[in-house]
C-alpha atoms as a PDB file:
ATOM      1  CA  UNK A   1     -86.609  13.396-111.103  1.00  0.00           C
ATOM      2  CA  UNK A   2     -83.939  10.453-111.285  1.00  0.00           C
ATOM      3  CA  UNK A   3     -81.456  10.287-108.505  1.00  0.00           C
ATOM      4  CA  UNK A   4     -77.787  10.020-109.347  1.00  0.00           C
ATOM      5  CA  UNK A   5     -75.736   6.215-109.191  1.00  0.00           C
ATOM      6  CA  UNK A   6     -74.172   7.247-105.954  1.00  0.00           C
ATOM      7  CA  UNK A   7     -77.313   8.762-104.330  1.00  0.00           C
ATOM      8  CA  UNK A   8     -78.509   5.049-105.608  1.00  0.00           C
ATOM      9  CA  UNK A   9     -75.634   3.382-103.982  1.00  0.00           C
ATOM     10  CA  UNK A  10     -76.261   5.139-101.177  1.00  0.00           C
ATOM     11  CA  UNK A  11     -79.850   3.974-100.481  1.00  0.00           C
ATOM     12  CA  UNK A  12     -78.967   0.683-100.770  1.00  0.00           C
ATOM     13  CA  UNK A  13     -76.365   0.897 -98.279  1.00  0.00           C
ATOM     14  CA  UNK A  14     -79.340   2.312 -96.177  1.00  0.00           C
ATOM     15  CA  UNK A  15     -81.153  -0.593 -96.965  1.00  0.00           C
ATOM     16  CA  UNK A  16     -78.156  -3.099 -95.680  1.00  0.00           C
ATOM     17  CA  UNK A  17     -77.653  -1.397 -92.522  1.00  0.00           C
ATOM     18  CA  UNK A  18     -81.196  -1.943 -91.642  1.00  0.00           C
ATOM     19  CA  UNK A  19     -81.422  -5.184 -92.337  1.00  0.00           C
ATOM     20  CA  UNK A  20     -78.083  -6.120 -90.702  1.00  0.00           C
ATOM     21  CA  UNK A  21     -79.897  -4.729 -87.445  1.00  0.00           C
ATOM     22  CA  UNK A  22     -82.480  -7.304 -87.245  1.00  0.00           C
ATOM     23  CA  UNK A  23     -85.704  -6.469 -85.078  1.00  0.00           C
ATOM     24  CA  UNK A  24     -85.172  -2.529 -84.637  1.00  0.00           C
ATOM     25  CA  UNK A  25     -87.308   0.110 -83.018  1.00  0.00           C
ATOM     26  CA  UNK A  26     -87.003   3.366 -84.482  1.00  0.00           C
ATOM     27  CA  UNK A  27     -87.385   6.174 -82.309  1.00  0.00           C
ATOM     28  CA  UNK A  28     -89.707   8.584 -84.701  1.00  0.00           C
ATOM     29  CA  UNK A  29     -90.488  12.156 -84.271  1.00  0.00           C
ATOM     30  CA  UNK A  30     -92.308  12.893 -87.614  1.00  0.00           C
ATOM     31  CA  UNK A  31     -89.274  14.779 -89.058  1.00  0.00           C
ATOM     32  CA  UNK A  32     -87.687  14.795 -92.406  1.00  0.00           C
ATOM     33  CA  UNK A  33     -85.152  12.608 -91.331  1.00  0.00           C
ATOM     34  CA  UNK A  34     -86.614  10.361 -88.805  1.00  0.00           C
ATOM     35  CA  UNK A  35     -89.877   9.879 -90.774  1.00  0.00           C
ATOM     36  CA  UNK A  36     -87.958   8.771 -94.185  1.00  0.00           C
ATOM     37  CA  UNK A  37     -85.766   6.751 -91.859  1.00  0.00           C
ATOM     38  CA  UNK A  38     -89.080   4.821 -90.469  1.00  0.00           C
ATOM     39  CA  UNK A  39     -90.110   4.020 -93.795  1.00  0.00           C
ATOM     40  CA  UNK A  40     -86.798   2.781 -95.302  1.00  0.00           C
ATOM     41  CA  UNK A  41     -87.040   0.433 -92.178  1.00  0.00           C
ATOM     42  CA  UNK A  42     -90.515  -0.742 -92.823  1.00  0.00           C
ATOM     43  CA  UNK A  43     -89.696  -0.841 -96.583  1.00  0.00           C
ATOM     44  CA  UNK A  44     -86.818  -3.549 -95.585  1.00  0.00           C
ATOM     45  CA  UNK A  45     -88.378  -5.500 -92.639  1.00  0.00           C
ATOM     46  CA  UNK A  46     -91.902  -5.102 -92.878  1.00  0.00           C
ATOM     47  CA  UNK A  47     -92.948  -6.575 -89.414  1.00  0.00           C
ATOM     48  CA  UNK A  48     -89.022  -6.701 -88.219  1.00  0.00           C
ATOM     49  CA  UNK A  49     -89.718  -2.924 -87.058  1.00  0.00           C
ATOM     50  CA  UNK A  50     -91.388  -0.766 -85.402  1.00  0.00           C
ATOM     51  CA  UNK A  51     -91.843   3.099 -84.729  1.00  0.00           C
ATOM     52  CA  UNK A  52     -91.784   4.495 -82.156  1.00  0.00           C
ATOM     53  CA  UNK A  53     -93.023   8.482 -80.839  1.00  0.00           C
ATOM     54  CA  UNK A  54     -92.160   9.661 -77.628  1.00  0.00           C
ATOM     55  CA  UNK A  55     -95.486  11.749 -76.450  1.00  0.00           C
ATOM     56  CA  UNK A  56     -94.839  14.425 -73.882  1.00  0.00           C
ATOM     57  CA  UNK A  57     -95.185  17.780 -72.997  1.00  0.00           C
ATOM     58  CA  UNK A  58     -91.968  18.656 -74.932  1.00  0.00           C
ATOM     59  CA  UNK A  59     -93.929  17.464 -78.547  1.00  0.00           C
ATOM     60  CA  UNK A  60     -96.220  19.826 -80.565  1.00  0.00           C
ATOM     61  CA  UNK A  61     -99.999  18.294 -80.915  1.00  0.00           C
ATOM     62  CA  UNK A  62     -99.346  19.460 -84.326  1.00  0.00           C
ATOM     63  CA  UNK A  63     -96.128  17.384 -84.464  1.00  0.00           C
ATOM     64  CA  UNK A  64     -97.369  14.268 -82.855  1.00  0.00           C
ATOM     65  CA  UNK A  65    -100.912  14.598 -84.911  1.00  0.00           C
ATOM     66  CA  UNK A  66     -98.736  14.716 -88.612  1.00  0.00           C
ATOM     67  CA  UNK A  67     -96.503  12.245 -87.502  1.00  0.00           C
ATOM     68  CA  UNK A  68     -99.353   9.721 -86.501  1.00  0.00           C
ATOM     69  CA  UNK A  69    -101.328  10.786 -90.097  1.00  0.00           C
ATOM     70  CA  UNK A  70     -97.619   9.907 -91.543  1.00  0.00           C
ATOM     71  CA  UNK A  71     -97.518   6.260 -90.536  1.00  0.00           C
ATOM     72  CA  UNK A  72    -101.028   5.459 -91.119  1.00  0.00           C
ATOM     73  CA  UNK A  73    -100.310   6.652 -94.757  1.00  0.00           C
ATOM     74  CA  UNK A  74     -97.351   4.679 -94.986  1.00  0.00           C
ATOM     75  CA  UNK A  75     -98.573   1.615 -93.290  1.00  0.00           C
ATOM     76  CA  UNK A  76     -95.489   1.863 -90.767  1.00  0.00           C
ATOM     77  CA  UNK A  77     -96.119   0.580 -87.333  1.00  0.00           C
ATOM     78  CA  UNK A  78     -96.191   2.777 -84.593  1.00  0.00           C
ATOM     79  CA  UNK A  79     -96.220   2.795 -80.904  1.00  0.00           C
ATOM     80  CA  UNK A  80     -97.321   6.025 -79.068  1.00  0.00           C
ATOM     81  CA  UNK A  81     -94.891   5.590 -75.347  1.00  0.00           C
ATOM     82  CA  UNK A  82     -94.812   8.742 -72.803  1.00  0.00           C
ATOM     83  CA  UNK A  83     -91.503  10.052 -71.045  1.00  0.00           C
ATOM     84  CA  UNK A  84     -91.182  11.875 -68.304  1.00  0.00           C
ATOM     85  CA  UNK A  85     -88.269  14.770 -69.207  1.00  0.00           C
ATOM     86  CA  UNK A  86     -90.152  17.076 -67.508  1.00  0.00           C
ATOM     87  CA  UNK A  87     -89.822  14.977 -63.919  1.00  0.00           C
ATOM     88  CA  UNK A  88     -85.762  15.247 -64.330  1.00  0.00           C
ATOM     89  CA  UNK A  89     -84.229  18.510 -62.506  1.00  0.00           C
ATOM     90  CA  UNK A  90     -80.917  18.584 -64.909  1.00  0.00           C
ATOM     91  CA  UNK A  91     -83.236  19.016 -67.721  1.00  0.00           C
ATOM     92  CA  UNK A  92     -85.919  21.242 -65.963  1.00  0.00           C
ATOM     93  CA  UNK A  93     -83.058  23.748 -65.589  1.00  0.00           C
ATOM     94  CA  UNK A  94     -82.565  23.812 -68.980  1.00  0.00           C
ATOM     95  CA  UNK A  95     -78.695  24.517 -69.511  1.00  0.00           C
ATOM     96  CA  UNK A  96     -76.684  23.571 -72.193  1.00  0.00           C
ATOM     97  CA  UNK A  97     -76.811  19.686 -71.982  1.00  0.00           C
ATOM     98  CA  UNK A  98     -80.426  19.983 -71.364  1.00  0.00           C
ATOM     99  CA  UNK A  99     -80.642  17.960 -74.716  1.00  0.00           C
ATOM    100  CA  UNK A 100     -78.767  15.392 -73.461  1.00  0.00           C
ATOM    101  CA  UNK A 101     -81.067  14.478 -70.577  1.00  0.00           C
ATOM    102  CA  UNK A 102     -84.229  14.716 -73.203  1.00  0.00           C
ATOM    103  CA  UNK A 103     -82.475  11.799 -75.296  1.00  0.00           C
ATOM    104  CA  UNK A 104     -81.178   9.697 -72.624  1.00  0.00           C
ATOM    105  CA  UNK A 105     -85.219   9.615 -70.928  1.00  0.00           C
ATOM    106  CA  UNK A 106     -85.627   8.593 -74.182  1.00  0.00           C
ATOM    107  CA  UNK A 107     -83.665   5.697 -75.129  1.00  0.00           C
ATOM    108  CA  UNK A 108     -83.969   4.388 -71.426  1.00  0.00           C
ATOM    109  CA  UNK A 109     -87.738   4.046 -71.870  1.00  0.00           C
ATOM    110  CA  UNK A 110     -86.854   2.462 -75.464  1.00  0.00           C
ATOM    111  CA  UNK A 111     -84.262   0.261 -74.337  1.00  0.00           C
ATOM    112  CA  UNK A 112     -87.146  -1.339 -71.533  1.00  0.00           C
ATOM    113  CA  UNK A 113     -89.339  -1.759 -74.231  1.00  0.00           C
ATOM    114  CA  UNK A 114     -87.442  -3.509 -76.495  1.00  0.00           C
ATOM    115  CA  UNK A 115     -86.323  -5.777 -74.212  1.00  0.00           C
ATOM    116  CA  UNK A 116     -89.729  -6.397 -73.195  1.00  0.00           C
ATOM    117  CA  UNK A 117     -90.931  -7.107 -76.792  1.00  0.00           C
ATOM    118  CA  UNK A 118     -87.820  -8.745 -78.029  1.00  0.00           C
ATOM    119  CA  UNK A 119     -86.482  -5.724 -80.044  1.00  0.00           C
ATOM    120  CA  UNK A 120     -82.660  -6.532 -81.296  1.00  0.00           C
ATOM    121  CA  UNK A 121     -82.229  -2.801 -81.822  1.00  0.00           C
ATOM    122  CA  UNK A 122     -82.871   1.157 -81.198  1.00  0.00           C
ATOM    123  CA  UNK A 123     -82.419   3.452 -84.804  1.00  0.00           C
ATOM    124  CA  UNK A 124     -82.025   7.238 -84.752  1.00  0.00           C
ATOM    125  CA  UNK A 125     -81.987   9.635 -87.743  1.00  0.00           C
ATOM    126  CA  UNK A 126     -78.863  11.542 -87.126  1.00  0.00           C
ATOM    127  CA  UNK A 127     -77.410  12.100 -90.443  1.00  0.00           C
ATOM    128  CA  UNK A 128     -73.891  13.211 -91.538  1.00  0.00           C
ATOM    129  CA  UNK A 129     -74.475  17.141 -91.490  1.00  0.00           C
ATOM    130  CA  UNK A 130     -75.775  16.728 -87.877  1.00  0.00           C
ATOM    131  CA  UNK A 131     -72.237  15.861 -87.099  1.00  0.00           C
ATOM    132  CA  UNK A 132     -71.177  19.717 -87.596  1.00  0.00           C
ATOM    133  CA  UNK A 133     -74.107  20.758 -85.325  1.00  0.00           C
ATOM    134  CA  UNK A 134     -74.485  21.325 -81.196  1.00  0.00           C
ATOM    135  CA  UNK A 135     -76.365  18.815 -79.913  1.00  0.00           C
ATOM    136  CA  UNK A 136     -75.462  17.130 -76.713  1.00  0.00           C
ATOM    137  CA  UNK A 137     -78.174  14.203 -77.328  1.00  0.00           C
ATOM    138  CA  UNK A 138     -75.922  12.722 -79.771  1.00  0.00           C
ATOM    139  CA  UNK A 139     -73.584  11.771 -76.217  1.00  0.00           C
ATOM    140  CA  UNK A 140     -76.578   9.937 -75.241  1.00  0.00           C
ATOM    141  CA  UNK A 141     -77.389   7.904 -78.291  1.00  0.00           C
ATOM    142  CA  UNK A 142     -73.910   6.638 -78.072  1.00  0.00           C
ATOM    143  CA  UNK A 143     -74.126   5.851 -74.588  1.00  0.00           C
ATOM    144  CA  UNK A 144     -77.125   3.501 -75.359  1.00  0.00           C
ATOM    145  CA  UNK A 145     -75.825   2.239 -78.363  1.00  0.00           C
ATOM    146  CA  UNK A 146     -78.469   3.372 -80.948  1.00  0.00           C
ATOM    147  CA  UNK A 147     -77.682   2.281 -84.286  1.00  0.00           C
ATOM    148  CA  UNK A 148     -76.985   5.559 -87.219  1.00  0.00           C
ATOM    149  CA  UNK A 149     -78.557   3.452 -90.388  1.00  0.00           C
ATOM    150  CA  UNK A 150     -78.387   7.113 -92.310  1.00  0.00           C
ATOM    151  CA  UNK A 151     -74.925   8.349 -90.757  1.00  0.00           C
ATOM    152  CA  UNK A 152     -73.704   4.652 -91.517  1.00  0.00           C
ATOM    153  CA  UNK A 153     -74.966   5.359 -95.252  1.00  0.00           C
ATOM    154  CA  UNK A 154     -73.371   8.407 -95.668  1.00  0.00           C
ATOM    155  CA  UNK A 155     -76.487  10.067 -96.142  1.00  0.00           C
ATOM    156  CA  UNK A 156     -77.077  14.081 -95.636  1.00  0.00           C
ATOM    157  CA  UNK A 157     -79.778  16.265 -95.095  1.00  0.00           C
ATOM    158  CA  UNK A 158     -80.443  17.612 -98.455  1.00  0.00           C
ATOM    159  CA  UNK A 159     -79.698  13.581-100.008  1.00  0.00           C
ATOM    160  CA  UNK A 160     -83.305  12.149 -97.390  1.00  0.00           C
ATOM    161  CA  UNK A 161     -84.884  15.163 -98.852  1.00  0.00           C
ATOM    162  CA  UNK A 162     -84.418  13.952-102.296  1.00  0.00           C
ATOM    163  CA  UNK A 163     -84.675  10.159-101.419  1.00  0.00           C
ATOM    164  CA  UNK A 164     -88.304  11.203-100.081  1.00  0.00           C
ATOM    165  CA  UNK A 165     -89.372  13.129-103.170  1.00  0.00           C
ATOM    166  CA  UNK A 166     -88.275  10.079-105.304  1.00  0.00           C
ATOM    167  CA  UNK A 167     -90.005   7.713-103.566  1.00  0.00           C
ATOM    168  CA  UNK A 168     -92.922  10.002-103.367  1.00  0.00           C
ATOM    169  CA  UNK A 169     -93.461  10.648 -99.338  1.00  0.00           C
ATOM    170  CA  UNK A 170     -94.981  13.677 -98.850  1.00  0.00           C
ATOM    171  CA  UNK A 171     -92.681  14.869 -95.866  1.00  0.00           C
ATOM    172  CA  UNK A 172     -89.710  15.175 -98.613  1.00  0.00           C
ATOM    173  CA  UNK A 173     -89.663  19.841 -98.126  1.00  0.00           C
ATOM    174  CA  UNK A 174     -91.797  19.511 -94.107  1.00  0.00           C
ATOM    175  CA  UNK A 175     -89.501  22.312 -92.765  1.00  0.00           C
ATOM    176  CA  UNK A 176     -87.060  21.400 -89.917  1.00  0.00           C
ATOM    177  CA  UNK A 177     -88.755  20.870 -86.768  1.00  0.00           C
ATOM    178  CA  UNK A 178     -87.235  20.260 -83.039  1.00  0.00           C
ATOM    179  CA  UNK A 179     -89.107  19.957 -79.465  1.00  0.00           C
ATOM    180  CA  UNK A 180     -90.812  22.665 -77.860  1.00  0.00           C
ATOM    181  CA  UNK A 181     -87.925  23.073 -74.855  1.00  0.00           C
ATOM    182  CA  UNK A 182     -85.965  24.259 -78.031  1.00  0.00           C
ATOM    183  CA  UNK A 183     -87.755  27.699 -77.663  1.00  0.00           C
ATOM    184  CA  UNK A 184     -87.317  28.397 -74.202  1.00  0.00           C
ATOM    185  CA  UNK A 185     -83.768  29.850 -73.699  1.00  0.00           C
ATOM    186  CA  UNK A 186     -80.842  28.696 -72.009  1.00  0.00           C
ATOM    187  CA  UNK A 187     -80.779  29.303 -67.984  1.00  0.00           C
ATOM    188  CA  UNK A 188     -84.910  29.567 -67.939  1.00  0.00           C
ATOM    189  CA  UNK A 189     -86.678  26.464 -66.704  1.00  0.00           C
ATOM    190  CA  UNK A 190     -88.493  24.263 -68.749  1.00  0.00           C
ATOM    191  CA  UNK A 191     -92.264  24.346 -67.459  1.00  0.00           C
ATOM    192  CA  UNK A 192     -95.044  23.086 -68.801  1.00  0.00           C
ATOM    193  CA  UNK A 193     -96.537  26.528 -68.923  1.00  0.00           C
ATOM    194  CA  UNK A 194     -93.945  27.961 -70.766  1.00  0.00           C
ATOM    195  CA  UNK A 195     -94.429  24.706 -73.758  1.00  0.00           C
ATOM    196  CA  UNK A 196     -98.100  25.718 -73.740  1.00  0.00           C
ATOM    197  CA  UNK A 197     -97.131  29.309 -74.462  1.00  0.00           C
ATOM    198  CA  UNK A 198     -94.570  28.783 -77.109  1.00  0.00           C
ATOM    199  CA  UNK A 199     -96.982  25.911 -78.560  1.00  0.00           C
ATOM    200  CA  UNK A 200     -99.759  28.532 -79.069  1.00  0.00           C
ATOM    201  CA  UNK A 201     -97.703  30.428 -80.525  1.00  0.00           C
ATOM    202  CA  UNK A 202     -96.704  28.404 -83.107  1.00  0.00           C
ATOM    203  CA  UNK A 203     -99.852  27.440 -83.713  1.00  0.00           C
ATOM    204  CA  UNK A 204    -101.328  30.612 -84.087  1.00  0.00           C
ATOM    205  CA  UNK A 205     -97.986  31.541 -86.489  1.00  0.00           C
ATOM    206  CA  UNK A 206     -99.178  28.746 -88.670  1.00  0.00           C
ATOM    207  CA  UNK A 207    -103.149  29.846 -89.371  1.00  0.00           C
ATOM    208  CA  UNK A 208    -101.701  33.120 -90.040  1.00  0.00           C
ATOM    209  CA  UNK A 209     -99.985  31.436 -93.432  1.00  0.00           C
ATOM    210  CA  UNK A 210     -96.624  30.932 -91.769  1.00  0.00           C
ATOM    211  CA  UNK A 211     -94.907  27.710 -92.860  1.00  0.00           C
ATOM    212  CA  UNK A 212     -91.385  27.964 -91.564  1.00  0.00           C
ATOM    213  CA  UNK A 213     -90.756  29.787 -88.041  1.00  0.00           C
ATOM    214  CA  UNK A 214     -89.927  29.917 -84.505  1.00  0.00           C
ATOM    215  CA  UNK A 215     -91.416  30.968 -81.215  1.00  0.00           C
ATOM    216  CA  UNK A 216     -88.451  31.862 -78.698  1.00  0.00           C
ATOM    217  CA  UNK A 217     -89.354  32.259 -75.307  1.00  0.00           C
ATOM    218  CA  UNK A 218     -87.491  34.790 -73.377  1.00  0.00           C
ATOM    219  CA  UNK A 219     -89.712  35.254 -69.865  1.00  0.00           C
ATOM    220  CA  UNK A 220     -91.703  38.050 -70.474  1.00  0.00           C
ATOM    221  CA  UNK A 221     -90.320  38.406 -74.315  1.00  0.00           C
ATOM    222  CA  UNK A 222     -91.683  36.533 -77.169  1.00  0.00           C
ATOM    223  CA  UNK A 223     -89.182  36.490 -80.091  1.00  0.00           C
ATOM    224  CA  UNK A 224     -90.685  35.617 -83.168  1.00  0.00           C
ATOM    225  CA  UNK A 225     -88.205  34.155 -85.730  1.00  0.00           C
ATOM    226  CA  UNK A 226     -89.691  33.846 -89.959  1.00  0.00           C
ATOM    227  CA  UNK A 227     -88.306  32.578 -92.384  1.00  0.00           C
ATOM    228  CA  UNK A 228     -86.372  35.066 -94.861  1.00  0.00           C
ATOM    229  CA  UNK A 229     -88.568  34.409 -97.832  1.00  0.00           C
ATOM    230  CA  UNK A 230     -91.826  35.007 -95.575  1.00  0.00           C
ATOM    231  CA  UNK A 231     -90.471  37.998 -94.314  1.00  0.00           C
ATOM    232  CA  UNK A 232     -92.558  40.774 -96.580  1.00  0.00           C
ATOM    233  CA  UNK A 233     -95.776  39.018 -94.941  1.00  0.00           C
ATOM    234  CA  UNK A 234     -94.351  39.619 -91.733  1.00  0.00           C
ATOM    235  CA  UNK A 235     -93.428  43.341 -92.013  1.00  0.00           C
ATOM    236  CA  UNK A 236     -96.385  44.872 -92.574  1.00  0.00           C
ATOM    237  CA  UNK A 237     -98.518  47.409 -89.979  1.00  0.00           C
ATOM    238  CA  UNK A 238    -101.285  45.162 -89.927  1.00  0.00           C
ATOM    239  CA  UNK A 239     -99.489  41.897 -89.319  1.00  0.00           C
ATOM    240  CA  UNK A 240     -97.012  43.663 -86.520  1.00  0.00           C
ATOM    241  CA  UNK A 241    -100.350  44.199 -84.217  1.00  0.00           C
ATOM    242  CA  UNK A 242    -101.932  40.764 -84.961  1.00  0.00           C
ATOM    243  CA  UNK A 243     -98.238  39.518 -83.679  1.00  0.00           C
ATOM    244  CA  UNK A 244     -98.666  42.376 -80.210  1.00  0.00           C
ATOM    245  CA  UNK A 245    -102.375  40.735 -80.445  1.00  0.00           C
ATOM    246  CA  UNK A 246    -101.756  37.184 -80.472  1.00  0.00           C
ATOM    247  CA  UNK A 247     -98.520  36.716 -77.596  1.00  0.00           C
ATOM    248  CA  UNK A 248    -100.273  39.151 -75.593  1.00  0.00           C
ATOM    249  CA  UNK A 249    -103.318  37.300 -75.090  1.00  0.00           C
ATOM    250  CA  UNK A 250    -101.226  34.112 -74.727  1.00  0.00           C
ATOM    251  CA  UNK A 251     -99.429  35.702 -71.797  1.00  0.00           C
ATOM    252  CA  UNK A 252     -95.783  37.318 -73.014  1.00  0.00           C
ATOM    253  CA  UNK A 253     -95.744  41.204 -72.336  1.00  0.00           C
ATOM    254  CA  UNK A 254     -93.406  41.997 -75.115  1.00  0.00           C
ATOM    255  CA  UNK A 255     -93.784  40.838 -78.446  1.00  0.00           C
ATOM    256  CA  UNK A 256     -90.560  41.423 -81.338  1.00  0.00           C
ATOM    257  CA  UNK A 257     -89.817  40.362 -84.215  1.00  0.00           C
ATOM    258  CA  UNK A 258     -86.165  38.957 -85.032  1.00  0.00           C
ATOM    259  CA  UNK A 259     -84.676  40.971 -88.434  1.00  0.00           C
ATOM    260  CA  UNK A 260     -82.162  37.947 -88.953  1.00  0.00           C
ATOM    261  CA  UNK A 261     -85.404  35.621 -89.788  1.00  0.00           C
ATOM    262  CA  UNK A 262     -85.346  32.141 -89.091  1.00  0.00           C
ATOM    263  CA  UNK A 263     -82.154  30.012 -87.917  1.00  0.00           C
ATOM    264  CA  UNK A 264     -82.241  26.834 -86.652  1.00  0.00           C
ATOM    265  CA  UNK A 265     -80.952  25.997 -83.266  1.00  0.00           C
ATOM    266  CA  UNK A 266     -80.137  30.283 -83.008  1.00  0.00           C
ATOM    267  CA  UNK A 267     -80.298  29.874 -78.742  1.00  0.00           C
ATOM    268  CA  UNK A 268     -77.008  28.013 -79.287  1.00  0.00           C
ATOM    269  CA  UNK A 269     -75.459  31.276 -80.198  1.00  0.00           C
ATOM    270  CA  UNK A 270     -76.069  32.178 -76.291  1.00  0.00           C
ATOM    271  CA  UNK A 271     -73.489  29.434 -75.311  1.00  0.00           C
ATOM    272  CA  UNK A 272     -70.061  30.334 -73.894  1.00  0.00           C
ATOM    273  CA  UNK A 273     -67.452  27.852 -75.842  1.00  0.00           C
ATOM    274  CA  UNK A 274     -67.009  26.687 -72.404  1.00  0.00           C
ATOM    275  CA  UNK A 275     -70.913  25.766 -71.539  1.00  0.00           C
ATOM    276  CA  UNK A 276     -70.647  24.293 -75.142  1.00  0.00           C
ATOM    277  CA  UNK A 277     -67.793  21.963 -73.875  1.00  0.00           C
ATOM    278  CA  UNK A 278     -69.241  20.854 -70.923  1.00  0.00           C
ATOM    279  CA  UNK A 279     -72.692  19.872 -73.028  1.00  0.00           C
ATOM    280  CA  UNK A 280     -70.593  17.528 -75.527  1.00  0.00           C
END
């Protein structure tokens, strides 16, 4: 399917910004937004870039393993780095700016190495429709000074999305994915332990058939969030016990199952317009 003059106009703008940046690292997480972002970067300076995927105890194997496949399949160059989130007590507590502290371990360790390697540059995918969303990492990225190629573009979510398709990428519908501290609600610390748990749940969500979902970690309370449209699989007698089955064994004492279905970012409904404040 043919994408409109200004969705046109748009990628070229992409293409501009990019190339206006000179030697850039992009800091890739296999997502929609900042996979199509790596390969609009590679598509306009070849060897001038230069993914790059944080690896830590805060990233899915499943992520990290589909993100890798991603670049080989593309051809885009990619650099595996670790950070260390999980040694930093303001985001071990895990309140409301917790996400700020994830992004700023990671453009410090990006900022090192691209001034060890001669980078001119650090990308992110934020887009315009993030603009309207929580999320305190955003304070960070502008701290550091990481370039917005797609924000600068004008580009939105549903706009990459079609981009991809056009150009063929096979991430172009991957459902919306964040970090595994994501799950674990405000106020509880973020443990390795409690990743592990949430990551076997999702993993365990996904052989059952499940494409689009959440595990929410609650202490001794898994909440399991589907997507509306995979609901019916989800409410059956059968499926209910392989659910009490599954997060039992895994180590949660109660399992449920949330009747609202799947919403992105949902623990930010817990904030207090105050914590919110404080965060951004």
């Amino acid at each position: 399917m043919a994408i409109s003059a200004e969705l046109a106009q748009k990628h070229k703008a992409l293409d501009n910004e990019l190339r206006a940046l000179g030697r850039v690292l992009v800091a890739y997480s296999g997502g929609i937004d900042s996979a199509f972002l790596a390969w609009a970067a590679h598509r306009a300076l070849g060897k001038g870039m230069l993914a790059v995927i944080a690896d830590s105890a805060s990233l899915a194997r499943f992520q990290l393993n589909d993100a890798v496949e991603f670049a080989r399949e593309q051809s885009i160059p990619l650099e595996i780095i670790h950070t260390q989130e999980l040694d930093r007590p303001e985001y071990v507590r895990n309140d409301s700016s917790r996400c700020f502290h994830c992004k700023d371990e990671l453009f410090s360790v990006m900022s090192e190495f691209a001034a060890a390697h001669s980078f001119q540059a650090i990308a992110y995918g934020i887009n315009v429709d993030d603009k309207g969303d929580f999320r305190p990492g955003q304070a960070a990225a502008a701290q550091h000074d990481v370039a917005t190629p797609l924000l600068n573009a004008g580009l939105g979510k549903e706009e990459i999305r079609s981009l991809a398709r056009e150009a063929g990428l096979r991430i172009w519908d991957k459902p919306a994915s964040a970090c595994l501290s994501s799950r674990i609600e405000y106020g509880r610390e973020v443990t390795a332990e409690a990743l592990a748990m949430v990551e076997r749940g999702e993993d365990a969500l996904r052989q059952l058939g499940f494409r689009q979902f959440r595990v929410r970690h609650h202490g001794d309370i898994a909440r399991i969030e589907i997507a509306r449209d995979e609901m019916a699989h989800a409410l059956t007698t059968e499926m209910a016990a392989e659910f009490s089955r599954i997060f039992k064994k895994i180590g949660f004492k109660f399992v449920t199952l949330d009747l609202e279905g799947f919403r992105s970012g949902s623990m930010n409904a817990l904030l207090t317009p105050e914590q919110i404040g404080r965060a951004g």
